[in-house]
C-alpha atoms as a PDB file:
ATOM      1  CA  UNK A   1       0.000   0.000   0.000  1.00  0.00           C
ATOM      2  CA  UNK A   2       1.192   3.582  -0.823  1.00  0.00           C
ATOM      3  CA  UNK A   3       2.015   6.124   1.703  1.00  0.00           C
ATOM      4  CA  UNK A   4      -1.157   8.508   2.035  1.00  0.00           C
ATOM      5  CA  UNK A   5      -0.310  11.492  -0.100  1.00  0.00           C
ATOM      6  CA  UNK A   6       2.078  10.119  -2.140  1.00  0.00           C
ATOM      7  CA  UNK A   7       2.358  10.210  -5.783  1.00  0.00           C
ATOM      8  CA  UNK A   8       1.285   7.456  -7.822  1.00  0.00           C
ATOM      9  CA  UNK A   9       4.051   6.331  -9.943  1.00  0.00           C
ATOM     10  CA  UNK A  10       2.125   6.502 -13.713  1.00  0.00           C
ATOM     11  CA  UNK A  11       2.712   2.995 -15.117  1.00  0.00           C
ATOM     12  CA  UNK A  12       4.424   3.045 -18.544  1.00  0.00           C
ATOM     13  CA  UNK A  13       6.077   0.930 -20.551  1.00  0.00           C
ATOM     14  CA  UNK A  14       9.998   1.707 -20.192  1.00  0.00           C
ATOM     15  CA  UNK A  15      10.110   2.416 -23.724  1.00  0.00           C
ATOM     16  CA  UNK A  16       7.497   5.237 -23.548  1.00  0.00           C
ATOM     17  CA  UNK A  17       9.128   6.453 -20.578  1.00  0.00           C
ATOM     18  CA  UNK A  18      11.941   6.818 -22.784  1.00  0.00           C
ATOM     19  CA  UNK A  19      10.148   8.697 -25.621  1.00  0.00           C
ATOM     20  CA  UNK A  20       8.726  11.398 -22.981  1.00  0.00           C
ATOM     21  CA  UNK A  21      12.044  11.531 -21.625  1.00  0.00           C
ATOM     22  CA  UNK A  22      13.830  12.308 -25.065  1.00  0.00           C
ATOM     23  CA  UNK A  23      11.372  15.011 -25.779  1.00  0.00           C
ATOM     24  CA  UNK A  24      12.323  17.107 -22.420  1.00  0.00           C
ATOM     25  CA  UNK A  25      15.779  16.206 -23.311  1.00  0.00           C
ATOM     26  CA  UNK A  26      15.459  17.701 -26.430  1.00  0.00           C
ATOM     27  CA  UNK A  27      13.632  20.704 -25.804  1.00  0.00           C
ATOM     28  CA  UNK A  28      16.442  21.466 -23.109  1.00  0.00           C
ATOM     29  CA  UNK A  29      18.595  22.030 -25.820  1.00  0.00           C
ATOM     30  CA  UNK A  30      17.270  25.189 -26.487  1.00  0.00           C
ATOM     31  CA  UNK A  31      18.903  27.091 -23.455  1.00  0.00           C
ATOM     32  CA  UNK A  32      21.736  24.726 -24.097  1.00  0.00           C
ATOM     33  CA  UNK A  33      22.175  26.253 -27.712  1.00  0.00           C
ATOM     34  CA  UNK A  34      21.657  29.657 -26.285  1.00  0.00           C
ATOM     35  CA  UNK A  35      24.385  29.553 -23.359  1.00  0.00           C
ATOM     36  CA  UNK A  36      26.759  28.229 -25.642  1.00  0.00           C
ATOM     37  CA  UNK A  37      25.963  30.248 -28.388  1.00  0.00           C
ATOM     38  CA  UNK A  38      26.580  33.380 -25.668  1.00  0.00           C
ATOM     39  CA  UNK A  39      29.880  31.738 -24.582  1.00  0.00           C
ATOM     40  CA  UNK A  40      31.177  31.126 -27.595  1.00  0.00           C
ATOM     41  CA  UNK A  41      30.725  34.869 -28.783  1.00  0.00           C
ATOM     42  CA  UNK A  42      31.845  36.062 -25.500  1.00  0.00           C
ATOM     43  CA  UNK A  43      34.738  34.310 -25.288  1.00  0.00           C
ATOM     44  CA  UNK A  44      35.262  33.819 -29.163  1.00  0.00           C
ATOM     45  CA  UNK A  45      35.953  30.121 -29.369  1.00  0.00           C
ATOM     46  CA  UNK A  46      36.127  28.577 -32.471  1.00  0.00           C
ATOM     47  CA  UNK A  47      33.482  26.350 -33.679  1.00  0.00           C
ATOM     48  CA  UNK A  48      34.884  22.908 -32.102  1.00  0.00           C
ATOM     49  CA  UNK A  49      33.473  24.406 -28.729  1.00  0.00           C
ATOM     50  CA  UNK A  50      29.998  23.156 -30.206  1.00  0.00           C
ATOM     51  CA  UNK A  51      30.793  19.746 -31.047  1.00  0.00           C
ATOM     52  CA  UNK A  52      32.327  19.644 -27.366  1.00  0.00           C
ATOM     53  CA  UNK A  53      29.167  21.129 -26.341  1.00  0.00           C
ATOM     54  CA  UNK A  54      27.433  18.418 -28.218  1.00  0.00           C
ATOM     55  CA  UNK A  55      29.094  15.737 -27.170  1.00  0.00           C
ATOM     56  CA  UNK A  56      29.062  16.064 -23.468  1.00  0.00           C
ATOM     57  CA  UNK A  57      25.133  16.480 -24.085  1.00  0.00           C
ATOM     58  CA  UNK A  58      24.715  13.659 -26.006  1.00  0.00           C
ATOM     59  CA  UNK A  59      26.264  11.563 -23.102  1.00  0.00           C
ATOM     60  CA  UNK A  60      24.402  13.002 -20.565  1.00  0.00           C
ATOM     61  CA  UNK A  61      21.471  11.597 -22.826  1.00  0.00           C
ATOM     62  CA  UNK A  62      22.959   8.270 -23.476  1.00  0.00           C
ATOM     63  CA  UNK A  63      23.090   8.014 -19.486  1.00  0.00           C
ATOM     64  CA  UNK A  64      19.469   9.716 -18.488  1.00  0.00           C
ATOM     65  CA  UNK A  65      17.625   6.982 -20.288  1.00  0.00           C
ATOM     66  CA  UNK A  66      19.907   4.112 -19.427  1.00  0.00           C
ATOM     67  CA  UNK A  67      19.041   4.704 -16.069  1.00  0.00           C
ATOM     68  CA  UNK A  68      16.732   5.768 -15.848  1.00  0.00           C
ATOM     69  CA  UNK A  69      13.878   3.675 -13.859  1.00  0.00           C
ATOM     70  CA  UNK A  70      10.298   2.434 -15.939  1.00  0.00           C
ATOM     71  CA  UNK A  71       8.333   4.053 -13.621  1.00  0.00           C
ATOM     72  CA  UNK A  72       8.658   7.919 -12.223  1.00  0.00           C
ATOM     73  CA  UNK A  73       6.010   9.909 -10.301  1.00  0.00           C
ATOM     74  CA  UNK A  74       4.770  11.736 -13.415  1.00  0.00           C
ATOM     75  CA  UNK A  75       5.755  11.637 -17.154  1.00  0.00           C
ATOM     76  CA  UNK A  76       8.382  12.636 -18.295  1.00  0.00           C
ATOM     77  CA  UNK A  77      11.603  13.381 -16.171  1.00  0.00           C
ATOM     78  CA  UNK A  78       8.787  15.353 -13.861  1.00  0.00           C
ATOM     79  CA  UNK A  79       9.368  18.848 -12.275  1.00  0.00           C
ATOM     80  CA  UNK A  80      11.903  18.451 -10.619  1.00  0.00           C
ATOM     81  CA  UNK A  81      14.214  16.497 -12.289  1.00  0.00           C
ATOM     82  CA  UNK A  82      13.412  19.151 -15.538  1.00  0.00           C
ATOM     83  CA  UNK A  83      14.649  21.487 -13.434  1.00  0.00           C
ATOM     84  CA  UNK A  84      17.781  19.913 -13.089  1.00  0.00           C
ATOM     85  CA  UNK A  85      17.956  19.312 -16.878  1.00  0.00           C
ATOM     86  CA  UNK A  86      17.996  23.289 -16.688  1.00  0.00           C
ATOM     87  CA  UNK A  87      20.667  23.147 -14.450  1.00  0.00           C
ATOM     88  CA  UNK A  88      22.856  21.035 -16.772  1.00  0.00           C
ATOM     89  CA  UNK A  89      22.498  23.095 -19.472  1.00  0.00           C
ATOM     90  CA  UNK A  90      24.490  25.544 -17.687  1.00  0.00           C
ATOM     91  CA  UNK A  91      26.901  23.190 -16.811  1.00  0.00           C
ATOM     92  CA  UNK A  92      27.762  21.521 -20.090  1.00  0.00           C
ATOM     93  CA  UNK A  93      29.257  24.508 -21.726  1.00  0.00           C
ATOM     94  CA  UNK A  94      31.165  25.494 -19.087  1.00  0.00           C
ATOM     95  CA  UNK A  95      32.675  21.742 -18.857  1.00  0.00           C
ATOM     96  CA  UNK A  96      33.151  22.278 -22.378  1.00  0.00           C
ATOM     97  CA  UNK A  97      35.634  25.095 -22.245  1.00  0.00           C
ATOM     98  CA  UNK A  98      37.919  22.887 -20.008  1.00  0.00           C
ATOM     99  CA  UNK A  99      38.527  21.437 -23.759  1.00  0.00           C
ATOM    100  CA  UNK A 100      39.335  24.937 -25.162  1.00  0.00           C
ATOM    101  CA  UNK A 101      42.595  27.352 -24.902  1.00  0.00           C
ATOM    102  CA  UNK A 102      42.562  28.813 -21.102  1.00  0.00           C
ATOM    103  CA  UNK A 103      40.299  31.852 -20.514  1.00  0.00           C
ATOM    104  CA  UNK A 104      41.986  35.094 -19.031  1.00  0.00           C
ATOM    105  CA  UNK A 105      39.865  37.707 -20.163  1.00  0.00           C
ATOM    106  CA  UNK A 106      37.964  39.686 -17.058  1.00  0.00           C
ATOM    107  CA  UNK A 107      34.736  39.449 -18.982  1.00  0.00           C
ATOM    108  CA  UNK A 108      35.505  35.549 -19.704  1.00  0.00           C
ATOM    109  CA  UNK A 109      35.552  34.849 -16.247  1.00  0.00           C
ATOM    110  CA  UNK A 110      32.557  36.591 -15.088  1.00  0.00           C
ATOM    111  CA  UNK A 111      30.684  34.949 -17.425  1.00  0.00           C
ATOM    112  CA  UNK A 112      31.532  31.523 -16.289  1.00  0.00           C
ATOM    113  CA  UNK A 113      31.358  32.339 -12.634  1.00  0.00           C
ATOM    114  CA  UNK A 114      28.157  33.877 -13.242  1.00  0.00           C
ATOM    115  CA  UNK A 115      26.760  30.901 -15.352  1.00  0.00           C
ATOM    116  CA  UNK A 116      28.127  28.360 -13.135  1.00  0.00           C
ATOM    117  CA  UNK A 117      26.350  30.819  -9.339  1.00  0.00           C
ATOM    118  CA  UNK A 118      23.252  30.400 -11.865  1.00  0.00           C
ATOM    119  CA  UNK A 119      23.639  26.473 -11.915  1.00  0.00           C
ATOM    120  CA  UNK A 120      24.550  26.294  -8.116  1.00  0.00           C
ATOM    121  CA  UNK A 121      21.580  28.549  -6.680  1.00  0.00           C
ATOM    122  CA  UNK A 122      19.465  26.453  -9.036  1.00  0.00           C
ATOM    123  CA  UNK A 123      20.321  23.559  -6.833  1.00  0.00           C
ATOM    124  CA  UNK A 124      18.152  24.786  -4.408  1.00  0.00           C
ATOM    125  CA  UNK A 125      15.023  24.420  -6.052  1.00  0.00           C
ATOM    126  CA  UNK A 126      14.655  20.891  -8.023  1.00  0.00           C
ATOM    127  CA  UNK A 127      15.379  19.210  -4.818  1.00  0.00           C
ATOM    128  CA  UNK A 128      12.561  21.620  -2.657  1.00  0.00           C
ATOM    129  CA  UNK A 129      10.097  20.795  -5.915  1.00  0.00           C
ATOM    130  CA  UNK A 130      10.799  16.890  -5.350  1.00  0.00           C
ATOM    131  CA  UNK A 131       9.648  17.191  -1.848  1.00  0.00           C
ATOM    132  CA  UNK A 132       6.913  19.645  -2.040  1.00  0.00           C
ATOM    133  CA  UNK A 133       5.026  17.604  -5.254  1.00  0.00           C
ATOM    134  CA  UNK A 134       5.957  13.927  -3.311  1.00  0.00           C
ATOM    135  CA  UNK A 135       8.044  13.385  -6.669  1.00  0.00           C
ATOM    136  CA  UNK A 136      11.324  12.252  -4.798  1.00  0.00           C
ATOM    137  CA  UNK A 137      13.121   9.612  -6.254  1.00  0.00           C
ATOM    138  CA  UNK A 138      16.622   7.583  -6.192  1.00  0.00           C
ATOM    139  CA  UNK A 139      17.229   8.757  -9.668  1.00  0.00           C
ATOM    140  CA  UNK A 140      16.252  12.527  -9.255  1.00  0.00           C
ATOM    141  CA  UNK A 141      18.930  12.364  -6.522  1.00  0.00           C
ATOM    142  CA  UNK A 142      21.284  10.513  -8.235  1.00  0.00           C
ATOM    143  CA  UNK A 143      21.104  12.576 -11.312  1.00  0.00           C
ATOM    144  CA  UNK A 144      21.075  16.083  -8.856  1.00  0.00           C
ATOM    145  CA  UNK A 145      24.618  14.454  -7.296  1.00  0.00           C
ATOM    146  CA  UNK A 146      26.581  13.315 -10.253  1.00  0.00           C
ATOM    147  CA  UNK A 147      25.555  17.014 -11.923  1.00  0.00           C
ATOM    148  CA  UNK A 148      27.181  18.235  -8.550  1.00  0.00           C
ATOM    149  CA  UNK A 149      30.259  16.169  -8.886  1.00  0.00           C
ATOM    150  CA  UNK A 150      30.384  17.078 -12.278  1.00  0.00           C
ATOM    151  CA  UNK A 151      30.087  20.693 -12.361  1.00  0.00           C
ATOM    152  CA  UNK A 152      32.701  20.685  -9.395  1.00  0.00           C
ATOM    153  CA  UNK A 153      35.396  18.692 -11.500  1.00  0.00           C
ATOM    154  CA  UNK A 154      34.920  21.643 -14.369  1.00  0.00           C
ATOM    155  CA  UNK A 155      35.284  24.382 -12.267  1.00  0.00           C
ATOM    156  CA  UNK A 156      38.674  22.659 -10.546  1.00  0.00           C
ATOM    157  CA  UNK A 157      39.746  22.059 -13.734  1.00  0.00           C
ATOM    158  CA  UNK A 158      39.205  25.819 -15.142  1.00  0.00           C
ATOM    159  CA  UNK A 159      40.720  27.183 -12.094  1.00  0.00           C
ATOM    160  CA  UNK A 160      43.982  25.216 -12.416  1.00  0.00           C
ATOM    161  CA  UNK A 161      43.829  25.908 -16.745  1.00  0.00           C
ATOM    162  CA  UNK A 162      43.642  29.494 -15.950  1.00  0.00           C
ATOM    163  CA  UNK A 163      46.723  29.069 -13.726  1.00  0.00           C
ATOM    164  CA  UNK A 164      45.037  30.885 -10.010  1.00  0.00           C
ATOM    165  CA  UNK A 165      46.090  27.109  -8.368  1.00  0.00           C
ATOM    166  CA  UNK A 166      48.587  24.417  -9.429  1.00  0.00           C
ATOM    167  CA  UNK A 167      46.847  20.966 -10.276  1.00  0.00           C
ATOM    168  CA  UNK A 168      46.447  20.158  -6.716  1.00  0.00           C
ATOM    169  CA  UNK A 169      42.955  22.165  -6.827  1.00  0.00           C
ATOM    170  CA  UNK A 170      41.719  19.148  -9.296  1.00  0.00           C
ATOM    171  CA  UNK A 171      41.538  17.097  -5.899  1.00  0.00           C
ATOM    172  CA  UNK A 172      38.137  19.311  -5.126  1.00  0.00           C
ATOM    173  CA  UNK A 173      36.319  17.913  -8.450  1.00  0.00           C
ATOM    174  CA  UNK A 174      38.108  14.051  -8.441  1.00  0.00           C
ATOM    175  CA  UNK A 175      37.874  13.356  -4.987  1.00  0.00           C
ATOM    176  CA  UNK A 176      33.980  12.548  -5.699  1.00  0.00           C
ATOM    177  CA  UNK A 177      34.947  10.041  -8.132  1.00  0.00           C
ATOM    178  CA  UNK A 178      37.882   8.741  -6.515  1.00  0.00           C
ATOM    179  CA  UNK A 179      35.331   7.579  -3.417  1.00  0.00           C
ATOM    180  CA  UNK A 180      32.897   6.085  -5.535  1.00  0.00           C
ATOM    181  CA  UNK A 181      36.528   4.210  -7.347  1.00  0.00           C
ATOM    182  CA  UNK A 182      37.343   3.134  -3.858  1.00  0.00           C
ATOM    183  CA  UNK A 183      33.781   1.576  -3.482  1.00  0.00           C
ATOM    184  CA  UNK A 184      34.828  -1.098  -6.005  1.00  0.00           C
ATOM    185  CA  UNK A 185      37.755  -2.126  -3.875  1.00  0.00           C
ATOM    186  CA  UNK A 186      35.997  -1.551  -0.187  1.00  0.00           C
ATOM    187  CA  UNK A 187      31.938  -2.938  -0.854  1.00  0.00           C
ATOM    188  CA  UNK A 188      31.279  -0.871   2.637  1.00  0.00           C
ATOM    189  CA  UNK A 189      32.059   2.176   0.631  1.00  0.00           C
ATOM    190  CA  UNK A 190      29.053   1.360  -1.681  1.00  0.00           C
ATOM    191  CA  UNK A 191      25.905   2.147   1.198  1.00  0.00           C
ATOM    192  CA  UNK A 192      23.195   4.263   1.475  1.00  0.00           C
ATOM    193  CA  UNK A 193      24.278   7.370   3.534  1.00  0.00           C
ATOM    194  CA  UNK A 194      21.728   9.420   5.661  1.00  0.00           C
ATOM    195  CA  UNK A 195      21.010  12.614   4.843  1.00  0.00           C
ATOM    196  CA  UNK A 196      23.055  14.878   6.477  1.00  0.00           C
ATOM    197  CA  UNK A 197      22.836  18.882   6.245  1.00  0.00           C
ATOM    198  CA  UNK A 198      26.692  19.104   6.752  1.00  0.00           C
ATOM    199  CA  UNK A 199      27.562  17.103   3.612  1.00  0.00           C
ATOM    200  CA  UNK A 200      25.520  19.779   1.615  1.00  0.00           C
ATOM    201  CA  UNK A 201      26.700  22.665   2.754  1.00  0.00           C
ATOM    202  CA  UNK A 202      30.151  21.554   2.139  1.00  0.00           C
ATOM    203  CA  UNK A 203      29.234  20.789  -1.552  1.00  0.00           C
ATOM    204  CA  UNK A 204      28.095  24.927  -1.673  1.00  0.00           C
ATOM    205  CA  UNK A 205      31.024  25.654   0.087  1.00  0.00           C
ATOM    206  CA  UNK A 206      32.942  23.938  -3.102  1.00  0.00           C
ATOM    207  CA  UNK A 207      31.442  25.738  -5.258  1.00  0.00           C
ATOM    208  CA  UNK A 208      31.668  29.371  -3.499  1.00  0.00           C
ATOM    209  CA  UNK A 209      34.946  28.507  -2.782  1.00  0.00           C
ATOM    210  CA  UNK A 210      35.826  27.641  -6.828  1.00  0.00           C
ATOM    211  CA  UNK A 211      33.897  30.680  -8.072  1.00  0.00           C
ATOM    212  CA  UNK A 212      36.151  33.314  -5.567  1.00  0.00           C
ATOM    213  CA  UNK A 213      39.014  31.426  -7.150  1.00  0.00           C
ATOM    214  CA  UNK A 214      37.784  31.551 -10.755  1.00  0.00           C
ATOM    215  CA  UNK A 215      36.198  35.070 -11.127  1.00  0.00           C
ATOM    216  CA  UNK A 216      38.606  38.062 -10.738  1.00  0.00           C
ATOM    217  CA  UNK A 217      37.393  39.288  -7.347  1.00  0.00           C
ATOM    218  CA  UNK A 218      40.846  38.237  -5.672  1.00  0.00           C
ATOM    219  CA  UNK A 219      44.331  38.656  -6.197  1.00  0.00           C
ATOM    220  CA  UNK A 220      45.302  35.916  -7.748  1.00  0.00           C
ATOM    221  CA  UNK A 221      47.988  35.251  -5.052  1.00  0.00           C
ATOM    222  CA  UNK A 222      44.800  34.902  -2.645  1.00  0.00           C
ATOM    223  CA  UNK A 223      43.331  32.092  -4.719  1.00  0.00           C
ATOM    224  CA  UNK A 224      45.257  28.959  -3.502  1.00  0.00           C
ATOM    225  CA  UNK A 225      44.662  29.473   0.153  1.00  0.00           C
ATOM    226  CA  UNK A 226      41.046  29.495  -0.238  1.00  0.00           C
ATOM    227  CA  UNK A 227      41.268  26.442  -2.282  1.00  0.00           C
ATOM    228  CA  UNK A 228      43.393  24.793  -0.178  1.00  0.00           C
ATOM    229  CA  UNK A 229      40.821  25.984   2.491  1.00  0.00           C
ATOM    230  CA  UNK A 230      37.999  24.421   0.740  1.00  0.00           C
ATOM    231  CA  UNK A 231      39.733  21.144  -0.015  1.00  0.00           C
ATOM    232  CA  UNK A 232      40.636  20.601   3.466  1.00  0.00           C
ATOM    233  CA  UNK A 233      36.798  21.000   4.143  1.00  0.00           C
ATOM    234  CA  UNK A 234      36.008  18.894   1.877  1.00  0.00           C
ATOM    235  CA  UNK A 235      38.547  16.054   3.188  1.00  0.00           C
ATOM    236  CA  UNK A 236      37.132  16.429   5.844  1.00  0.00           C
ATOM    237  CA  UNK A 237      33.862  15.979   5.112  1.00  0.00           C
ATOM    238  CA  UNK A 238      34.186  12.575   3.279  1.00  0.00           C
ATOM    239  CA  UNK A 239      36.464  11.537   6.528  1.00  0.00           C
ATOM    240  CA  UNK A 240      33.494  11.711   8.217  1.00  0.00           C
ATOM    241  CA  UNK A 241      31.060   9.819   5.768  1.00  0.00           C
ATOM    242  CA  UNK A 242      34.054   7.437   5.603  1.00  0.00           C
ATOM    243  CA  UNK A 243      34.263   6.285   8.952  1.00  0.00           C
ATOM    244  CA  UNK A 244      30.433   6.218   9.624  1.00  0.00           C
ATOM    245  CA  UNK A 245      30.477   3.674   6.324  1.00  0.00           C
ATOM    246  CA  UNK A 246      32.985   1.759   8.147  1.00  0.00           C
ATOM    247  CA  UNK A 247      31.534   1.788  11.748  1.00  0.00           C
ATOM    248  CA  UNK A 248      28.224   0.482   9.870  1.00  0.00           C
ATOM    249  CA  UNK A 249      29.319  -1.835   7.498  1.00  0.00           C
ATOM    250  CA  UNK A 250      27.407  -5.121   7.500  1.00  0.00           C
ATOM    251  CA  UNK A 251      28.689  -7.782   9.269  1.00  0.00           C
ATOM    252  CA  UNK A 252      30.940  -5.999  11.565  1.00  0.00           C
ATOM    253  CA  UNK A 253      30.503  -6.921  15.180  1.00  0.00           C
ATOM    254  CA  UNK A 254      29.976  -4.162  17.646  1.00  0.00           C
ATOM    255  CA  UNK A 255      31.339  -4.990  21.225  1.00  0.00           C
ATOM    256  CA  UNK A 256      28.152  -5.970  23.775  1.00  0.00           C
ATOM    257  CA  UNK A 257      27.444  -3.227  26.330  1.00  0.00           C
ATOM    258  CA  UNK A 258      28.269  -3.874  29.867  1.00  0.00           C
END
């Protein structure tokens, strides 16, 4: 029996799924289009930048309806989880230009920072729709993370191609993937974690953190110590989701109380 309140999952064949999933995917590539087409002409990158563009869409694509599950709470991708779409057609040009000469320009990198605040403020919301319309889901969360993860590994990678930190700073965008790499060796790695308000405001810490390091508001002398600030957090942070993985694994046995 279904929770009172909760949204009835609307029973479709996986395939249809698919088809109502394509067409939001392909009507999202209208902003897409227009935030690259604005890059490119701010930043005058040559017309490779759009098959880069292209490409890292099309694999988002290829991955959205592999896994995505037969049945969600409404057609489609739903609300929320359109919202996020939005969300990573702000990201996907700006992982592009990790693939293009090194921006330096003031303007440049106000654009970027200011597309990439866009994409983190817009975080906010798909996540607050999910809840509010009873349309949460493994895969809306999943697909909210990995966009995360992934928007944090371009902007690391940016900061250290526009030479305000040494490679080093690439630790705040891999480290995401280099847990879920040790969850192949360590199974205990692979659980469910509880929610936890700390790991997400370390994730917007990231991101402030990468965006006062990208965007000229600092000296550029200023910009490794708040990385290296914000990496430490961050270090921190999965320490702590480490050991609690650890301390719960399944299996382990717990000493008896006296």
């Amino acid at each position: 029996m279904m929770p009172r309140g909760a949204a009835r999952p609307a029973r479709t064949s996986r395939s249809a799924q698919q088809v109502r999933a394509l067409t939001d995917l392909g009507l999202g590539l209208l902003p897409l289009a227009a935030c690259a087409l604005t890059t490119s002409r701010l930043l005058g990158l040559s017309p490779q930048y759009f098959l880069d563009v292209a490409g890292i869409y099309a694999l988002l694509t290829a991955l959205i309806v592999r896994y995505m599950p037969r049945e969600l709470p409404s057609p489609g991708l739903g609300a929320a989880n359109q919202i996020t779409l939005v969300r990573a057609t702000l990201v996907v040009p700006i992982a592009a230009l990790v693939l293009q000469a090194a921006p330096h320009e003031s303007t440049a990198l106000w654009w970027i920072a200011g597309v990439a605040a866009a994409a983190i403020v817009l975080d906010g919301f798909d996540g607050l729709v999910a809840r509010r319309s009873r349309q949460e889901t493994r895969f809306g969360a999943r697909f909210d993370m990995e966009l995360d993860a992934f928007l944090m590994l371009a902007l690391s990678a940016l900061v250290w191609r526009t030479g305000r930190a040494d490679a080093w700073v690439l630790l705040i965008g891999a480290l995401r993937y280099l847990f879920v790499a040790a969850g192949w060796i360590w199974p205990a790695l692979t659980a469910d974690l509880p929610p936890s308000f700390r790991r997400k405001a370390v994730c917007v810490v990231q991101g402030v953190a990468l965006l006062v390091c990208l965007a000229p508001i600092l000296p550029a002398e200023h910009a490794p110590p708040v990385a290296a600030a914000a990496l430490a957090l961050l270090v921190w942070s999965f320490g702590v989701d480490v050991i609690w993985l650890i301390v719960n694994a399944p299996g382990r046995v717990r000493p008896r109380r006296a």
